[in-house]
C-alpha atoms as a PDB file:
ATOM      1  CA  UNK A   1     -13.177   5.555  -5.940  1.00  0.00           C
ATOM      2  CA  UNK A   2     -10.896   8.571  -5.968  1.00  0.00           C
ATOM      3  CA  UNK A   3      -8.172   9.369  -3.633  1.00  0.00           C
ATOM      4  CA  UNK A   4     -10.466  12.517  -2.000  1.00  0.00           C
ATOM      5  CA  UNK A   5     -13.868  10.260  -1.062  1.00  0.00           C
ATOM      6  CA  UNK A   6     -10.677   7.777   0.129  1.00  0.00           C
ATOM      7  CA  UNK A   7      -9.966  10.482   2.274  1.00  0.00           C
ATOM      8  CA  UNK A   8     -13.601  11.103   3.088  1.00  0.00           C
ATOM      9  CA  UNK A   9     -14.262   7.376   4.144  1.00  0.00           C
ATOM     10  CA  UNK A  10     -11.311   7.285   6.303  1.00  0.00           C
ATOM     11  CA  UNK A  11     -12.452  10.090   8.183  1.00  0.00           C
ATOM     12  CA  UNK A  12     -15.621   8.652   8.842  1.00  0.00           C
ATOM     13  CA  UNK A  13     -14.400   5.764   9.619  1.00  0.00           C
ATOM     14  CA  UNK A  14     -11.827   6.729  12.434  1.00  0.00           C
ATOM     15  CA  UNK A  15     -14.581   8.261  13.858  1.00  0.00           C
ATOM     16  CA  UNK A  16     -16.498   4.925  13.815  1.00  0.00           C
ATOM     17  CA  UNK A  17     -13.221   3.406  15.418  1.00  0.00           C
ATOM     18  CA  UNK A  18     -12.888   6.017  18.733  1.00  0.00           C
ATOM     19  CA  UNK A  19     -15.838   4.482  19.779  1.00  0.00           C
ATOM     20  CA  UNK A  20     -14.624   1.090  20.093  1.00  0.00           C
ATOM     21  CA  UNK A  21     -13.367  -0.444  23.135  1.00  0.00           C
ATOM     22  CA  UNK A  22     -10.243  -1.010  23.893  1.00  0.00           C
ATOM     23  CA  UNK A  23      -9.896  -4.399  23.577  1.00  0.00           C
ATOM     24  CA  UNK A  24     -10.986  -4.181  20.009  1.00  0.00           C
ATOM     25  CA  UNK A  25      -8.294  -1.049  19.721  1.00  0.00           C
ATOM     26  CA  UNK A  26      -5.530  -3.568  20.946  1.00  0.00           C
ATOM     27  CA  UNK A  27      -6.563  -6.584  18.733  1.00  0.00           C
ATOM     28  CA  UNK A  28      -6.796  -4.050  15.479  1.00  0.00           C
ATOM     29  CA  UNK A  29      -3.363  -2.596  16.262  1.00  0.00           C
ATOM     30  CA  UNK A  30      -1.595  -6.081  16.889  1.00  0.00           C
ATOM     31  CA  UNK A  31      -3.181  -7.539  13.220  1.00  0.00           C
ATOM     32  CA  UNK A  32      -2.058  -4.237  11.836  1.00  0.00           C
ATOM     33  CA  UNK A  33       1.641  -4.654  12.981  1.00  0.00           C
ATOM     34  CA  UNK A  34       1.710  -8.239  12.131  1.00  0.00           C
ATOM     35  CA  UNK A  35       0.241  -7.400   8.707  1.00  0.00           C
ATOM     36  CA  UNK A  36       3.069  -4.698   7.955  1.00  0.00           C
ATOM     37  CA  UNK A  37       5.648  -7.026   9.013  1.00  0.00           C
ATOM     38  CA  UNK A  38       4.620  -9.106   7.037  1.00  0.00           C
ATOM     39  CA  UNK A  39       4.321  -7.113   4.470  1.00  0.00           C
ATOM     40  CA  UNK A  40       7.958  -5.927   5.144  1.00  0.00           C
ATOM     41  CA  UNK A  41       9.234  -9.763   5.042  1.00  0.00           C
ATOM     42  CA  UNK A  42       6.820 -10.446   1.745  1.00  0.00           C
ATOM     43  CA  UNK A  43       8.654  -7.161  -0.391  1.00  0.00           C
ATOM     44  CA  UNK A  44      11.930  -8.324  -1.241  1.00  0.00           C
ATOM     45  CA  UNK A  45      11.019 -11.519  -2.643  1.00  0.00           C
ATOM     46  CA  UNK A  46       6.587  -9.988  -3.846  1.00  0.00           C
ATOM     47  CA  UNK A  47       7.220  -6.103  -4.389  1.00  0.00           C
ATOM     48  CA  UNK A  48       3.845  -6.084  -5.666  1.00  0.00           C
ATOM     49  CA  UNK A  49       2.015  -7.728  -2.678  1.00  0.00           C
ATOM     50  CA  UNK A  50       4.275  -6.427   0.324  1.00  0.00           C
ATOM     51  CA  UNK A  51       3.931  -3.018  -0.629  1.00  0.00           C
ATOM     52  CA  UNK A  52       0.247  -2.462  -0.523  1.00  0.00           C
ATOM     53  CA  UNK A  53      -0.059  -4.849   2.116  1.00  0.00           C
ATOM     54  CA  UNK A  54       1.894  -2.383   4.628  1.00  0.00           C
ATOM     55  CA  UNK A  55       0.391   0.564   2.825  1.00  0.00           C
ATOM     56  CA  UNK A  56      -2.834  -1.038   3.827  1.00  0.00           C
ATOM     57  CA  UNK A  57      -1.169  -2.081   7.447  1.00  0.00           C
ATOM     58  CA  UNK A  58      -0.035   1.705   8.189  1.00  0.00           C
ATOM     59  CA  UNK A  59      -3.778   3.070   6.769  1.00  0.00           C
ATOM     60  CA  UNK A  60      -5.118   0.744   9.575  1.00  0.00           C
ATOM     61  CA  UNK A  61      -2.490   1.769  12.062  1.00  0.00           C
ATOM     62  CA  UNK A  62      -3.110   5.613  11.212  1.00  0.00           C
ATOM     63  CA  UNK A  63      -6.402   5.277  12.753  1.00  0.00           C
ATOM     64  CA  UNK A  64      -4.587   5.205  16.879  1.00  0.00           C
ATOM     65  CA  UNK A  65      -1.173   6.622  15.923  1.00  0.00           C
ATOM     66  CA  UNK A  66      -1.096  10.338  14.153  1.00  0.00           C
ATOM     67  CA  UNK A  67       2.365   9.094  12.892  1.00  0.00           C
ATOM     68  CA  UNK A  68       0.778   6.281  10.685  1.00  0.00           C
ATOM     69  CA  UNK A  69      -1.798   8.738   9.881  1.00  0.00           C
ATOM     70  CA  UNK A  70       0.507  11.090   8.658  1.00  0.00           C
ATOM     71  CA  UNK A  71       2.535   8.414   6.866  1.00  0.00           C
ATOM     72  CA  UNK A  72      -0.490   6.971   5.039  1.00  0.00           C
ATOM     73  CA  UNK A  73      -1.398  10.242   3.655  1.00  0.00           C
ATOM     74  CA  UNK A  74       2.110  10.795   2.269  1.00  0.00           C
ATOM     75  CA  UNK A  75       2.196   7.987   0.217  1.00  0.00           C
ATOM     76  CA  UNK A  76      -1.632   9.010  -0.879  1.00  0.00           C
ATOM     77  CA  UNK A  77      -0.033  11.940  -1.839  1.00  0.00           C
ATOM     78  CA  UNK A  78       2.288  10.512  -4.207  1.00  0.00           C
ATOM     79  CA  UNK A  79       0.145   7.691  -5.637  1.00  0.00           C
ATOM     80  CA  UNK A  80      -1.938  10.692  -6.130  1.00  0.00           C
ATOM     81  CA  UNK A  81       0.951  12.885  -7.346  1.00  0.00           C
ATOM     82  CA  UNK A  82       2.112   9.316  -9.920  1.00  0.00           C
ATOM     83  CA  UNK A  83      -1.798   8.311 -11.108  1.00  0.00           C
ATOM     84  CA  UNK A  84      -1.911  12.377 -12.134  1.00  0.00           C
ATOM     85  CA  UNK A  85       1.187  12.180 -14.026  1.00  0.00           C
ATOM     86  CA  UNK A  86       0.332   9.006 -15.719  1.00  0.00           C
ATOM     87  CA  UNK A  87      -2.764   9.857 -17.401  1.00  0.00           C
ATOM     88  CA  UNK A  88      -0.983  13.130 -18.882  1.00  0.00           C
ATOM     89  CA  UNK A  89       0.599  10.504 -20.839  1.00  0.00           C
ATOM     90  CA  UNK A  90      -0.189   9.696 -23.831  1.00  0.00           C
ATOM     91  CA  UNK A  91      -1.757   6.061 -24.472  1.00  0.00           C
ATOM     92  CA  UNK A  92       1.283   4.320 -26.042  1.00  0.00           C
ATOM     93  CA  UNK A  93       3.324   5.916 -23.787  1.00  0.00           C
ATOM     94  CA  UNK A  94       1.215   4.369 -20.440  1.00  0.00           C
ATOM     95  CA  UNK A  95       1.523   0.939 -22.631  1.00  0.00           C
ATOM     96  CA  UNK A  96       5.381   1.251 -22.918  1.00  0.00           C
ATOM     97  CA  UNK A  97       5.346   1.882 -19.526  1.00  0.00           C
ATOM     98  CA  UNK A  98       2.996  -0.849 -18.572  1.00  0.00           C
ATOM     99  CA  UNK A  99       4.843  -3.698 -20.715  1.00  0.00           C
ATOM    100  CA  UNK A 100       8.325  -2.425 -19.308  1.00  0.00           C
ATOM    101  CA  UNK A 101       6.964  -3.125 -15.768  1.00  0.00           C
ATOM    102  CA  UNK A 102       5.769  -6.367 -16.679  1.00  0.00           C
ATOM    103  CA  UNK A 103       9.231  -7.602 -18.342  1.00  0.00           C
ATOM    104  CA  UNK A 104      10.930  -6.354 -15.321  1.00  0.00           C
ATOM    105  CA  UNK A 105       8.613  -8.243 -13.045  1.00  0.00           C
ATOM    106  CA  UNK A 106       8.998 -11.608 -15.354  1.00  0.00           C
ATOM    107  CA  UNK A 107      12.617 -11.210 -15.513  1.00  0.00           C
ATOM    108  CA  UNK A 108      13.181 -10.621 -11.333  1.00  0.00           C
ATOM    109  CA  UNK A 109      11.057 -13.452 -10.857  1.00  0.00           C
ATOM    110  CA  UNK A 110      12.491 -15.407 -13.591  1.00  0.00           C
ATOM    111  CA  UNK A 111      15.981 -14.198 -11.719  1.00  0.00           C
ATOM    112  CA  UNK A 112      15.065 -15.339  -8.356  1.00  0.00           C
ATOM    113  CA  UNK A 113      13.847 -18.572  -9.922  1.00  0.00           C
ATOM    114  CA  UNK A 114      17.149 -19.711 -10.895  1.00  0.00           C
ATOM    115  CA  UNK A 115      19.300 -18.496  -8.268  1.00  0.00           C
ATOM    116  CA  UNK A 116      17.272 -19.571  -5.085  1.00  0.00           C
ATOM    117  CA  UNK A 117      14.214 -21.825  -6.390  1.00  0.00           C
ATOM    118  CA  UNK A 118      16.472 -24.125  -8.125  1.00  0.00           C
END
């Protein structure tokens, strides 16, 4: 799924969601707030699961608050904007890139390991 039928299916799914009542409105916006919270409290310590969970949190949001909306479709814009720039790469470059991300990963978690887990 590209980022434009993303777009597409988000669209016709906030239309779905102006239909709903408002009790279903309230509950949606209350998991979505709890979700990016959590999220928020999940990203120092899991980078790489508390930042798409409140990117997911704030897509959710965006359908009742044009702020969220507008927010969401920034960073769409620059995964869009990063994804582009990565495949003009060439192959060994994307697998430098890849294996750097990973040893950085290993060695914050290995890092936070010994200073707090032990």
């Amino acid at each position: 799924m590209n980022l434009d039928s993303l777009r597409k299916y988000i669209h016709i799914r906030k239309a779905r969601y102006t239909a709903l009542p408002v009790f279903f409105k309230v509950v949606v916006i209350t998991l979505a707030s709890v979700l990016f919270v959590f999220g928020a409290i999940l990203t120092p310590f899991l980078g790489d699961v508390g930042v798409p969970l409140m990117i997911v949190a704030m897509g959710v949001l965006g359908f009742e608050f044009a702020w969220a909306q507008r927010v969401f479709e920034w960073l769409l814009h620059w995964v869009e904007r990063f994804l582009v720039w990565l495949d003009r790469l060439s192959k060994l470059t994307q697998w430098i890139i890849i294996i750097l991300t990973v040893i950085t990963i290993g060695a914050a978690v290995y890092f936070f390991y010994i200073h707090y887990l032990r």
